[in-house]
Protein backbone atom coordinates (compact mmCIF):
# COMPACT_ATOMS: atom_id res chain seq x y z
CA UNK A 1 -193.54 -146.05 -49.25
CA UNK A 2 -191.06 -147.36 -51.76
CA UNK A 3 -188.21 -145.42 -52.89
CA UNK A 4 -189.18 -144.78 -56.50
CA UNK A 5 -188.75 -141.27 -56.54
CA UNK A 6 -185.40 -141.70 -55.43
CA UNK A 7 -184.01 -144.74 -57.30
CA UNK A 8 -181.31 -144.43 -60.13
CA UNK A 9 -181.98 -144.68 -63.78
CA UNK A 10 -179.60 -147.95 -64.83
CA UNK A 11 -178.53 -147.37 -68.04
CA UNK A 12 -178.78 -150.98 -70.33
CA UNK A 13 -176.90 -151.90 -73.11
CA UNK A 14 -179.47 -153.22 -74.96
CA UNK A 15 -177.55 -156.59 -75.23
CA UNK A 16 -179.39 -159.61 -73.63
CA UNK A 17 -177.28 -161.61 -70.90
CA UNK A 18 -176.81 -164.28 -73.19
CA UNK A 19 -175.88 -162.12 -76.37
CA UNK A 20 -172.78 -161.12 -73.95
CA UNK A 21 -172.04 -164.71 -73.17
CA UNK A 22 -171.89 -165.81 -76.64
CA UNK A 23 -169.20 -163.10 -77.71
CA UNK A 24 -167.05 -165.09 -74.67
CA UNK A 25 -164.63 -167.79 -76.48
CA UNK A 26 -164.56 -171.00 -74.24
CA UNK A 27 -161.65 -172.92 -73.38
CA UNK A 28 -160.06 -175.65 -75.78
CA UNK A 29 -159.83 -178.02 -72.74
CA UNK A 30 -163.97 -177.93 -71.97
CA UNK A 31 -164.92 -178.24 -75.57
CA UNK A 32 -164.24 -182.00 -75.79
CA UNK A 33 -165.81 -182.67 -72.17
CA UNK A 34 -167.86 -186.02 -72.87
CA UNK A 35 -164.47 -187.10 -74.42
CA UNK A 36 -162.75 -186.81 -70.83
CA UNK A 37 -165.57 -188.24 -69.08
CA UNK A 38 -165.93 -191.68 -70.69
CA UNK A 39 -162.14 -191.74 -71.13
CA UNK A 40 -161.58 -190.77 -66.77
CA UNK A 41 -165.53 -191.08 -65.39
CA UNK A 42 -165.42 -190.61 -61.96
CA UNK A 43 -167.87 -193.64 -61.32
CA UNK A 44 -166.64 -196.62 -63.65
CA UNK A 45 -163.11 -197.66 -64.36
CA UNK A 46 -163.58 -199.15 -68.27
CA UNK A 47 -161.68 -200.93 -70.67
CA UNK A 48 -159.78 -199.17 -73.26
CA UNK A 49 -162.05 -198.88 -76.52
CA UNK A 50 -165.03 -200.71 -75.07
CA UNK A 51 -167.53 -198.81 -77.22
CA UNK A 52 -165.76 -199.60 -80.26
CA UNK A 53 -165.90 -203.70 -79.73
CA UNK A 54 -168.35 -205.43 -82.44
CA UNK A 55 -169.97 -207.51 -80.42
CA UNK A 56 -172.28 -206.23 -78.01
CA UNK A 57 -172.18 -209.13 -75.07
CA UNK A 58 -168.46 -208.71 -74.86
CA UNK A 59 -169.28 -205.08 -74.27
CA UNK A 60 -171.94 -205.92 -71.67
CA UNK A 61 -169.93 -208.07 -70.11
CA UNK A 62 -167.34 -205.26 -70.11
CA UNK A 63 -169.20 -202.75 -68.44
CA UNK A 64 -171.14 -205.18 -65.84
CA UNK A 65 -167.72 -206.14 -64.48
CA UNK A 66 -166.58 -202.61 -64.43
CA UNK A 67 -169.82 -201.45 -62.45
CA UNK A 68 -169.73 -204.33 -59.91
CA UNK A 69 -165.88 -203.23 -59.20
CA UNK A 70 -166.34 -199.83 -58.63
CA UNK A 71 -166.73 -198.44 -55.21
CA UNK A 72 -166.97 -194.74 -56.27
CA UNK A 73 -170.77 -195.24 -58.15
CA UNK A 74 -173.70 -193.79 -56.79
CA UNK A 75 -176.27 -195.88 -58.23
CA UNK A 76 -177.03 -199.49 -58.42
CA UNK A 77 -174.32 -201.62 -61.18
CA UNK A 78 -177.01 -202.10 -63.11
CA UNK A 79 -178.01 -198.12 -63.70
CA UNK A 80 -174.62 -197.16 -63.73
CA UNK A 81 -173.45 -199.64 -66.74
CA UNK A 82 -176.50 -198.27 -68.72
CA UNK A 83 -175.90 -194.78 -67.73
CA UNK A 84 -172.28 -194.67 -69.61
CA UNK A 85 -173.57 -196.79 -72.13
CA UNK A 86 -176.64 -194.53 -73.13
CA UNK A 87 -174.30 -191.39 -72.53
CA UNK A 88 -171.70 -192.75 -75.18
CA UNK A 89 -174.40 -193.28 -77.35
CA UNK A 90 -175.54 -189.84 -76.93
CA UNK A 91 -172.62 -187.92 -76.91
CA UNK A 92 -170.65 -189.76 -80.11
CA UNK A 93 -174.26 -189.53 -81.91
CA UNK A 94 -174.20 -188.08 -85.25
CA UNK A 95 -170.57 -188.85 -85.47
CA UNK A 96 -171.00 -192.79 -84.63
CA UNK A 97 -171.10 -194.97 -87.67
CA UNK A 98 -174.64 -196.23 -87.90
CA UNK A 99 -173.84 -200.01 -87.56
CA UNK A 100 -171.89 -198.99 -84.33
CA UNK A 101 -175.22 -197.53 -83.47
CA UNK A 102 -176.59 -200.86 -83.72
CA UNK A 103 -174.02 -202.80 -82.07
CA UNK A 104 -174.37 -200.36 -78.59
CA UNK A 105 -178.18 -200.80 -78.77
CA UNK A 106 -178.32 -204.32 -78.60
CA UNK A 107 -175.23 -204.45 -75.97
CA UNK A 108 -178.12 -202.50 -73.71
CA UNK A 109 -180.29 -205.69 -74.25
CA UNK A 110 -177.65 -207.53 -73.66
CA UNK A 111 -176.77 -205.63 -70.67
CA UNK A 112 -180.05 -206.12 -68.95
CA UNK A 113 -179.71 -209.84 -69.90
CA UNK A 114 -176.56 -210.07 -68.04
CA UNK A 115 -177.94 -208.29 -64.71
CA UNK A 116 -181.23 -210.29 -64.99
CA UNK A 117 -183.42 -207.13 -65.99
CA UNK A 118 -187.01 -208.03 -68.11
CA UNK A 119 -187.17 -207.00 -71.43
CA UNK A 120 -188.92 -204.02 -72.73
């Protein structure tokens, strides 16, 4: 037999667990997060303001030396480069001037260029 005779009534707020959560205000530091990571990732050490170069072997270039160097990354150069790349692109997103856009989606064609990948 269970015990539900015998178990207590738990009073509920009515609030959902996430209602709560909201109503918490976060910490200035964690709101610009993405900021940190591309400025102090843990797997690549980059060049100051690669994402903002114009021309999109030079940033290839950029981040295939920076992945080859690294001895902290976790996957292959190749996947790592294109892993900060595409996660810059996501993260500065709506904010990122739209020829910018253009300039970090060729620099992934150029990227797999540079480490011998087939195109798409």
């Amino acid at each position: 037999m269970g015990c539900g005779g015998m178990a207590k009534k738990i009073k509920r707020s009515g609030k959902t667990a996430t209602a709560s959560r909201a109503a918490a205000p976060r910490a200035a530091v964690s709101k610009r997060w993405s900021g940190a990571v591309t400025k102090h990732s843990n797997a690549l050490d980059l060049e100051a303001g690669v994402f903002t170069w114009k021309d999109p072997a030079q940033i290839a270039a950029s981040l295939k030396r920076s992945a080859e160097a690294s001895t902290r990354r976790k996957a292959n150069p190749y996947r790592s480069a294109l892993s900060m790349l595409i996660f810059y692109g996501n993260r500065a997103g709506k904010n990122l001037p739209q020829a910018q856009k253009r300039v970090l989606n060729r620099a992934k064609v150029e990227l797999r260029k540079a480490f011998g990948r087939r195109e798409r």
